[in-house]
C-alpha atoms as a PDB file:
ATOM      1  CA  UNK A   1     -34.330 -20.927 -19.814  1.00  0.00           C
ATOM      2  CA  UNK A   2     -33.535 -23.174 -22.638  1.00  0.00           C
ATOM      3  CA  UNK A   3     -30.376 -24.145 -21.414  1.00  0.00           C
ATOM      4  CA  UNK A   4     -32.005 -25.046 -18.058  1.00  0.00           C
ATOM      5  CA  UNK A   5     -34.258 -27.307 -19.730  1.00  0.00           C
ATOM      6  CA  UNK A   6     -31.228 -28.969 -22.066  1.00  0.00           C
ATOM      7  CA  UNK A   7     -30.025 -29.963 -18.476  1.00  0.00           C
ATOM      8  CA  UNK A   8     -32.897 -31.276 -17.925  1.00  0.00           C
ATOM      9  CA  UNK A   9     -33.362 -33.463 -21.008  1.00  0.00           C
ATOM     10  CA  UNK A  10     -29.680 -34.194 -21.302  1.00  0.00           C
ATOM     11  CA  UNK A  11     -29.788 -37.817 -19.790  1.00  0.00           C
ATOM     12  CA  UNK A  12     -33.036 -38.758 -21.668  1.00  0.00           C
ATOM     13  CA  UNK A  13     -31.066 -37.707 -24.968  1.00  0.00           C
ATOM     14  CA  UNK A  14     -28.142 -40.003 -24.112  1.00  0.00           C
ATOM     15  CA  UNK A  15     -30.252 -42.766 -23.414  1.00  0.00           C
ATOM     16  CA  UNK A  16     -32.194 -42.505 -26.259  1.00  0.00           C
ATOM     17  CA  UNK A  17     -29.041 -42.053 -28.342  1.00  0.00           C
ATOM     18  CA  UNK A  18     -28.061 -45.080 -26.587  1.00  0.00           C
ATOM     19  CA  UNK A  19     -31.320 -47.196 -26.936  1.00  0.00           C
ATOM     20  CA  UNK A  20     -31.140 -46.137 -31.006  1.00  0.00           C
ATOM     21  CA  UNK A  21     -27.218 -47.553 -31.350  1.00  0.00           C
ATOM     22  CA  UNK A  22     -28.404 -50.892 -29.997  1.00  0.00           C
ATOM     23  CA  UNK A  23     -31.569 -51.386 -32.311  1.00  0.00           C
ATOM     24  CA  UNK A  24     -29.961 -50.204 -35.680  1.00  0.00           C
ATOM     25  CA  UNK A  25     -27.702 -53.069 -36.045  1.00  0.00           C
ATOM     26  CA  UNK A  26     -30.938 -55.220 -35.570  1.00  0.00           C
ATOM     27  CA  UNK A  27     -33.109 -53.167 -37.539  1.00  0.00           C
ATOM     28  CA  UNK A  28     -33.363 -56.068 -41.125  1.00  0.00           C
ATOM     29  CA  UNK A  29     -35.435 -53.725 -43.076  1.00  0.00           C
ATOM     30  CA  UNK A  30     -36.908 -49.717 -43.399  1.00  0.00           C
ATOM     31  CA  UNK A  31     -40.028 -49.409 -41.763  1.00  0.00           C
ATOM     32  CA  UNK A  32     -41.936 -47.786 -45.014  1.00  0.00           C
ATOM     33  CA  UNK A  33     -45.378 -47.104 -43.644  1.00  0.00           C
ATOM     34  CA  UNK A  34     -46.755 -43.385 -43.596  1.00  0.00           C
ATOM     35  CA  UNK A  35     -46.960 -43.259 -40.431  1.00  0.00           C
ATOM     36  CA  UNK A  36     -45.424 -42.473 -36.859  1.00  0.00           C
ATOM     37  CA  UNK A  37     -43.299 -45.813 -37.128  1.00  0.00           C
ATOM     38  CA  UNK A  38     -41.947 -45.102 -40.470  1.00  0.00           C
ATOM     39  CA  UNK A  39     -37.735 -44.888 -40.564  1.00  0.00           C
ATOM     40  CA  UNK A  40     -36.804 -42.575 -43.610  1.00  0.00           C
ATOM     41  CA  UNK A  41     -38.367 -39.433 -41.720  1.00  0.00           C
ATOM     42  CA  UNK A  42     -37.284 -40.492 -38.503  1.00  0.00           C
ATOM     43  CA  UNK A  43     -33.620 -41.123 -39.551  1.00  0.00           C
ATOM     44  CA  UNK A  44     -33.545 -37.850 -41.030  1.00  0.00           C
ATOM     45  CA  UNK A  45     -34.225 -35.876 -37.795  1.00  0.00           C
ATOM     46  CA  UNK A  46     -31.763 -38.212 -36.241  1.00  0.00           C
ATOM     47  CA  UNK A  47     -28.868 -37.439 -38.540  1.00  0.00           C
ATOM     48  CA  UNK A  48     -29.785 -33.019 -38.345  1.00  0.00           C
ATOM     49  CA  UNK A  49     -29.704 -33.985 -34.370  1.00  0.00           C
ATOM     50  CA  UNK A  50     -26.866 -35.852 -34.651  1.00  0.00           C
ATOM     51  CA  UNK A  51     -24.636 -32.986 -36.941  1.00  0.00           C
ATOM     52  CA  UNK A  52     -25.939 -30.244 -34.271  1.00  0.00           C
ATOM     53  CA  UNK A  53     -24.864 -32.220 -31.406  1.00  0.00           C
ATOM     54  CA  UNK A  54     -21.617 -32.841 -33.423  1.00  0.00           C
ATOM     55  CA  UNK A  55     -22.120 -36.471 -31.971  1.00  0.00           C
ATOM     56  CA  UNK A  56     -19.611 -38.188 -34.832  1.00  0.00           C
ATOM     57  CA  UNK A  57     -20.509 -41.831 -33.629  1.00  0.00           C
ATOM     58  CA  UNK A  58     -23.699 -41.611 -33.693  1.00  0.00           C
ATOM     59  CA  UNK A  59     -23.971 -39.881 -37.095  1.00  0.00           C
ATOM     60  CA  UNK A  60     -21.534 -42.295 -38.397  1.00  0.00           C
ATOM     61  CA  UNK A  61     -23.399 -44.993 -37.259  1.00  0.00           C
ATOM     62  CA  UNK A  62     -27.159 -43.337 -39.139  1.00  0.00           C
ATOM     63  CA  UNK A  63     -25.582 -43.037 -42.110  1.00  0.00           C
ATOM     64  CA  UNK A  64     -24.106 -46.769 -42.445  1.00  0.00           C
ATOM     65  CA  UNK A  65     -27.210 -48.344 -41.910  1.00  0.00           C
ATOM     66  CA  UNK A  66     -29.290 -45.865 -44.069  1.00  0.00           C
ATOM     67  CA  UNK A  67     -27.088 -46.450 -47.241  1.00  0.00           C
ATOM     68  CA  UNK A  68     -27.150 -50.568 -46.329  1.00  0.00           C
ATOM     69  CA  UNK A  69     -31.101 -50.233 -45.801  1.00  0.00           C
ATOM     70  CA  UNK A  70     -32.096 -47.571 -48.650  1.00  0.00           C
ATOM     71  CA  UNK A  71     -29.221 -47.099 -51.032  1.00  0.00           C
ATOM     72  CA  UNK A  72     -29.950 -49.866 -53.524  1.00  0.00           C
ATOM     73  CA  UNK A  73     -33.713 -48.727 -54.178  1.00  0.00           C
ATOM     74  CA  UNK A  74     -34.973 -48.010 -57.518  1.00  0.00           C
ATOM     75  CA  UNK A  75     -38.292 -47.059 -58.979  1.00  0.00           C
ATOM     76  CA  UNK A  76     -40.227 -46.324 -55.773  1.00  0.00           C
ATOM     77  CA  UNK A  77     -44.189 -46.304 -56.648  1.00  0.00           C
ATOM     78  CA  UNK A  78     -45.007 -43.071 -55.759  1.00  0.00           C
ATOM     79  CA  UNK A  79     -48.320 -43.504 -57.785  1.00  0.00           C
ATOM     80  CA  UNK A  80     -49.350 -45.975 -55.203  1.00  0.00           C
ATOM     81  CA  UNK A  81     -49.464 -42.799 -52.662  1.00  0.00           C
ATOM     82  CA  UNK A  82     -51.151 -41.987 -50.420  1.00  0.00           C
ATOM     83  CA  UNK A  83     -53.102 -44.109 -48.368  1.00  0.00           C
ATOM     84  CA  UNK A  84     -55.880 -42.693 -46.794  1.00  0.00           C
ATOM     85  CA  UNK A  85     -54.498 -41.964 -43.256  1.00  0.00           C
ATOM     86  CA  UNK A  86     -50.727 -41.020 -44.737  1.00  0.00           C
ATOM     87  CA  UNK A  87     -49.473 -37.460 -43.138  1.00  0.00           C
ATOM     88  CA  UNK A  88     -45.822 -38.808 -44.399  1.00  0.00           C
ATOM     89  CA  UNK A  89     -44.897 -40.188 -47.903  1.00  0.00           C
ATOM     90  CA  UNK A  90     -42.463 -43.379 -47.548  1.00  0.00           C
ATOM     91  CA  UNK A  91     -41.210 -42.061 -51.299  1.00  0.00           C
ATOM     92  CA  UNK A  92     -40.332 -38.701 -50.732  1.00  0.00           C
ATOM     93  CA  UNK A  93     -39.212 -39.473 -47.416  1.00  0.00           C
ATOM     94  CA  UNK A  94     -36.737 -41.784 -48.353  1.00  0.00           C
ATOM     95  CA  UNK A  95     -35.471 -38.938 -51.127  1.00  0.00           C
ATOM     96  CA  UNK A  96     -35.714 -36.439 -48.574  1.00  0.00           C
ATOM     97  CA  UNK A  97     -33.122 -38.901 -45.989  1.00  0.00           C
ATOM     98  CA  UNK A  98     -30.765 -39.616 -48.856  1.00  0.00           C
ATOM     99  CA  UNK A  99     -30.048 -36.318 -49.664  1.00  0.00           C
ATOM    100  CA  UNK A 100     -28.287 -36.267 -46.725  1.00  0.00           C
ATOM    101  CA  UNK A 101     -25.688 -39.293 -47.184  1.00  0.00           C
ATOM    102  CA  UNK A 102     -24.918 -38.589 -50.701  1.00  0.00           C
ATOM    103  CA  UNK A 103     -23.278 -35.896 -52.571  1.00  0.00           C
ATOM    104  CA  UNK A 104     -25.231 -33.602 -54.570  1.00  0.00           C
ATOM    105  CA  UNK A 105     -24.060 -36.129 -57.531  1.00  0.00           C
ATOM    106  CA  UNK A 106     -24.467 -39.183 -55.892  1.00  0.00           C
ATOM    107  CA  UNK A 107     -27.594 -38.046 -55.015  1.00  0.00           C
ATOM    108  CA  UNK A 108     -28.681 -36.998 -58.524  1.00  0.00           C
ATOM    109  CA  UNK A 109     -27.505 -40.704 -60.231  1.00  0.00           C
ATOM    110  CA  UNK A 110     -29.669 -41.964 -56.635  1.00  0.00           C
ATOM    111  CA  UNK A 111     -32.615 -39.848 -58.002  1.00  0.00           C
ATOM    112  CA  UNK A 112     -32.559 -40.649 -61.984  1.00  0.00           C
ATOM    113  CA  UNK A 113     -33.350 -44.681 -61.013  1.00  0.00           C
ATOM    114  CA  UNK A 114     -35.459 -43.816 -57.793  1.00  0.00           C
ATOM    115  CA  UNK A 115     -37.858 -41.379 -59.521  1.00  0.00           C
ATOM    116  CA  UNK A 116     -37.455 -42.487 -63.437  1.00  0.00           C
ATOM    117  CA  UNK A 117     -40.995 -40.580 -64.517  1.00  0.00           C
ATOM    118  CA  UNK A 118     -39.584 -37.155 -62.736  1.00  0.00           C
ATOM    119  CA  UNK A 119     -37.647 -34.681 -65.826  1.00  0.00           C
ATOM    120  CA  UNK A 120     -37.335 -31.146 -66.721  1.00  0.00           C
ATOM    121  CA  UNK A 121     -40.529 -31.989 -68.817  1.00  0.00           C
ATOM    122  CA  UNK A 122     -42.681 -32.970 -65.499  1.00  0.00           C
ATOM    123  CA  UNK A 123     -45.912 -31.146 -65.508  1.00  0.00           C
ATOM    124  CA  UNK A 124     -47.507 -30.257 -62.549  1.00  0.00           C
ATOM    125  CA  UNK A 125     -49.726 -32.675 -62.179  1.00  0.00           C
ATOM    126  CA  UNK A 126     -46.643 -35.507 -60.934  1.00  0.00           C
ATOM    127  CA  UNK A 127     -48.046 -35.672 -57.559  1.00  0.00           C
ATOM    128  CA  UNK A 128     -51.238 -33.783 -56.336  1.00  0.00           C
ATOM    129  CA  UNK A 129     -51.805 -32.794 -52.872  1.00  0.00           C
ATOM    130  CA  UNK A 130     -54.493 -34.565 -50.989  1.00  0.00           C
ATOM    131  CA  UNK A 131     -57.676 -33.557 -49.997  1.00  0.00           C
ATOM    132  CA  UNK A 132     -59.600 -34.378 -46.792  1.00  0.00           C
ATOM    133  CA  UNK A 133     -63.308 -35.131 -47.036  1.00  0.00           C
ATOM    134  CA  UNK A 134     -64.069 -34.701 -43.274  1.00  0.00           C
ATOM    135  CA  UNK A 135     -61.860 -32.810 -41.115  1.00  0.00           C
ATOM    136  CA  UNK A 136     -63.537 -34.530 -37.870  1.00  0.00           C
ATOM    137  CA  UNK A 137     -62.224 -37.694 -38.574  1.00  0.00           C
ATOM    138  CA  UNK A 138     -58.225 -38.110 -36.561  1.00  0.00           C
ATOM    139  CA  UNK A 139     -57.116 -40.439 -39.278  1.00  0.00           C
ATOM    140  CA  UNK A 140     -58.575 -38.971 -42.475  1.00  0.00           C
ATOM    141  CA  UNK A 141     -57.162 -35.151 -41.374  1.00  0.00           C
ATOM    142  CA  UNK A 142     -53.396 -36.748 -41.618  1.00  0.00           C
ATOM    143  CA  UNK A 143     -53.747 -36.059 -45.479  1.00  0.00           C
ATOM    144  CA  UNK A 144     -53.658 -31.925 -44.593  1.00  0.00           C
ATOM    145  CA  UNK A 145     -49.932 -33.149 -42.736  1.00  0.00           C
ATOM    146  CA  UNK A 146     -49.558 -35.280 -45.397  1.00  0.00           C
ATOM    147  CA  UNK A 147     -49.339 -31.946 -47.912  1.00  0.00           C
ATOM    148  CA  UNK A 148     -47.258 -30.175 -45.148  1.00  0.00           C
ATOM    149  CA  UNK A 149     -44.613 -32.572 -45.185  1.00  0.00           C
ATOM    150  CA  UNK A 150     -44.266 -33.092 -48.861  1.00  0.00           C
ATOM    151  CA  UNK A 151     -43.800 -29.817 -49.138  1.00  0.00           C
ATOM    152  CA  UNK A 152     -40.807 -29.746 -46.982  1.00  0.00           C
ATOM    153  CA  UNK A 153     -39.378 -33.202 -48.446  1.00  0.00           C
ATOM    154  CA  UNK A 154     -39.916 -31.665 -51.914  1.00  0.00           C
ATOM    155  CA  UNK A 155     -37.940 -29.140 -50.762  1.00  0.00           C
ATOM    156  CA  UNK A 156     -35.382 -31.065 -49.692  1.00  0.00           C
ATOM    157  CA  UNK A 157     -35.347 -33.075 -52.432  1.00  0.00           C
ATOM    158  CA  UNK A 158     -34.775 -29.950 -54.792  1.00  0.00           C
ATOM    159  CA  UNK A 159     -31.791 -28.575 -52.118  1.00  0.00           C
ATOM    160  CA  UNK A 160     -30.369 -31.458 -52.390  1.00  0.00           C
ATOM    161  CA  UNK A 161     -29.486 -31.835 -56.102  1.00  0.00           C
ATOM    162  CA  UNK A 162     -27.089 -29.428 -57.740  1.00  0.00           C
ATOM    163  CA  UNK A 163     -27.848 -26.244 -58.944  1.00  0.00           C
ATOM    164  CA  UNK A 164     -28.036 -26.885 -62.847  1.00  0.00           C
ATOM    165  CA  UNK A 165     -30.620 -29.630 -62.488  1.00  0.00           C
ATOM    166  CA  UNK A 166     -33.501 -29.225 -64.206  1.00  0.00           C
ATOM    167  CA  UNK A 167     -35.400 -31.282 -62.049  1.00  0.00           C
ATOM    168  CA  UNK A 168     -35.239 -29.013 -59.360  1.00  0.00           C
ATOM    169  CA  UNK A 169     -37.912 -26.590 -61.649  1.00  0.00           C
ATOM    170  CA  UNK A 170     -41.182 -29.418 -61.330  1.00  0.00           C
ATOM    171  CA  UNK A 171     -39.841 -29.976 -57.880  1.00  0.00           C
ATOM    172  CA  UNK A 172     -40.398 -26.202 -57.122  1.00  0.00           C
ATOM    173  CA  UNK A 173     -43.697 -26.530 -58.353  1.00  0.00           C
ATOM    174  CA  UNK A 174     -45.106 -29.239 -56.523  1.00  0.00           C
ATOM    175  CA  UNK A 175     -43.872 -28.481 -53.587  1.00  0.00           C
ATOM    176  CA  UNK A 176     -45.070 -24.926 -53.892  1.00  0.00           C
ATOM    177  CA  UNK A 177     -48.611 -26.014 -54.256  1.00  0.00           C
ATOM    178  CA  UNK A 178     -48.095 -28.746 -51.247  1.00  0.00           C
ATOM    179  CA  UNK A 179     -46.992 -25.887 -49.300  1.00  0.00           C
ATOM    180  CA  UNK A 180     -50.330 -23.831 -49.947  1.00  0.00           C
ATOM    181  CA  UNK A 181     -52.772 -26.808 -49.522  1.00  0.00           C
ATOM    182  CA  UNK A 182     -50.628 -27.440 -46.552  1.00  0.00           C
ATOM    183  CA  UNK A 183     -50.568 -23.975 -44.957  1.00  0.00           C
ATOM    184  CA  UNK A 184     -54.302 -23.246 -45.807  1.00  0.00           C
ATOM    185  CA  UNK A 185     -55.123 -26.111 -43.909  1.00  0.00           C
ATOM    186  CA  UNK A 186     -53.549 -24.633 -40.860  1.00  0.00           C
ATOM    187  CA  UNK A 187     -54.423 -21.250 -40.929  1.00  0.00           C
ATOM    188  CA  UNK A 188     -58.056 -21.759 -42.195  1.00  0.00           C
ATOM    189  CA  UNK A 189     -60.759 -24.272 -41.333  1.00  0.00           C
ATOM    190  CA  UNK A 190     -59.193 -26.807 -38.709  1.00  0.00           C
ATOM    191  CA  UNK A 191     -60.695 -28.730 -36.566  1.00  0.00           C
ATOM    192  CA  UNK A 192     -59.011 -30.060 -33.074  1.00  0.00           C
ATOM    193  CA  UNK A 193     -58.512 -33.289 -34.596  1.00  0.00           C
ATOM    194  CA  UNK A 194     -55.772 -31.319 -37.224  1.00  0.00           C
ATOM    195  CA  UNK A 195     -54.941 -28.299 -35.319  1.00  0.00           C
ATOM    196  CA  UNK A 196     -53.238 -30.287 -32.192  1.00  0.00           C
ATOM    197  CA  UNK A 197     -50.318 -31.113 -34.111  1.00  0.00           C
ATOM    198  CA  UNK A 198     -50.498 -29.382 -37.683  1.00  0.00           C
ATOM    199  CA  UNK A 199     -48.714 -26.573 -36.581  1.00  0.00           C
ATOM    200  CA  UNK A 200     -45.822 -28.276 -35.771  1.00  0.00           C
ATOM    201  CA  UNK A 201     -45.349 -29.215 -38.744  1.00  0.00           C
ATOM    202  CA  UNK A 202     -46.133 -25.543 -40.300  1.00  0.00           C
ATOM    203  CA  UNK A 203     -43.669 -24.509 -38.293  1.00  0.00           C
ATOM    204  CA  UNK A 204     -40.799 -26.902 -39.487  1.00  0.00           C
ATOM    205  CA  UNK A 205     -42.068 -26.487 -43.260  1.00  0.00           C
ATOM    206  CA  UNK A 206     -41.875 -22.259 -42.744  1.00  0.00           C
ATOM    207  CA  UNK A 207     -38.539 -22.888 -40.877  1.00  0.00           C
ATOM    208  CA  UNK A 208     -36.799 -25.021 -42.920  1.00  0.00           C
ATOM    209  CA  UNK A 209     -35.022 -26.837 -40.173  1.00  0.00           C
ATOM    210  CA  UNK A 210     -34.210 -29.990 -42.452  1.00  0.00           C
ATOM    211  CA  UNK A 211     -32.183 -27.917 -44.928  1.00  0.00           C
ATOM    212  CA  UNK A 212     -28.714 -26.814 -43.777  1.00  0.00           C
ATOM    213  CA  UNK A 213     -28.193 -30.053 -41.872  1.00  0.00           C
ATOM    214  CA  UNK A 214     -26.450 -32.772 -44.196  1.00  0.00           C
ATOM    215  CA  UNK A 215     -25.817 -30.592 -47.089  1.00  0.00           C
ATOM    216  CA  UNK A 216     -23.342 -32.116 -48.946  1.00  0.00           C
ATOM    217  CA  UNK A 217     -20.587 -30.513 -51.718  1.00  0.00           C
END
């Protein structure tokens, strides 16, 4: 069955494989909202689709423009997170897409100037999950995806550096308490306004999916 329906969905892949290699060039700056439209997260499912697909163009093409567009930031103000409707952070997302491009020491050097206040001494309280006053309202529930997804970019984040790295123990933390606030919200009180997409994104945080992709030596 699931090769019937990759028949299916093989043409609208190419063309949006295609429609994607026309607007990168064009694309002047990341889109760094947390939101649907925002680039880090989206180039990072792009470049995991892209390596499964073995689709070298393509891949080659993601990981040009992500170093040109992201490669050169520093200091990103991750104490300005989130805004109220966030169920993305632009921050961690952008961590969580470099990972990818760099080597596990590129990507630590990356990490030192991108996140300066994050150490082996980071207590737990670095970044909080968020909490949603009214779980009726479409736009204030993206906060219980918000926790979701930090929990897998965290995650990320932490895979991504080598294994001696002593950030990777606050990064373990946070994103262990991101992953209960997260999960909670799915399994316990939801209402429709959450649980028509939440669980998609329980299931990619309990999966892992973003992982193995783009690990690099």
């Amino acid at each position: 069955e699931a090769q019937r329906w990759l028949r299916f969905l093989l043409p609208l892949e190419r063309q949006a494989v295609a429609n994607i290699s026309e607007w990168l060039p064009k694309l002047s700056f990341p889109i760094r909202t947390g939101e649907h439209s925002q680039t880090a997260f989206a180039f990072g499912l792009m470049l995991d689709w892209a390596e499964i697909a073995a689709n070298e163009e393509f891949h080659s093409l993601l990981k040009a423009r992500i170093r040109e567009l992201y490669a050169g930031d520093v200091d990103c103000p991750l104490a300005y997170e989130p805004s109220g409707q966030d169920f993305l952070s632009p921050c961690l997302a952008e961590a969580d897409l470099m990972r990818r491009v760099f080597t596990r020491t590129e990507f630590a050097e990356w990490l030192t100037l991108f996140f300066p206040t994050l150490s082996a001494e980071t207590g737990s309280d670095w970044l909080a999950p968020a909490v949603v006053t009214d779980k009726t309202d479409g736009k204030l529930a993206h906060l219980d995806g918000l926790n979701t997804s930090r929990a897998w970019m965290l995650q990320g984040i932490m895979h991504g550096l080598p294994s001696g790295d002593e950030r990777r123990a606050p990064l373990r933390v946070a994103a262990e308490a991101h992953r209960k606030a997260g999960l909670d919200a799915v399994l316990g009180d939801m209402h429709y306004m959450g649980s028509h997409w939440l669980g998609s994104f329980a299931t990619y945080l309990e999966t892992a999916r973003g992982h193995s992709p783009g690990a690099n030596p």
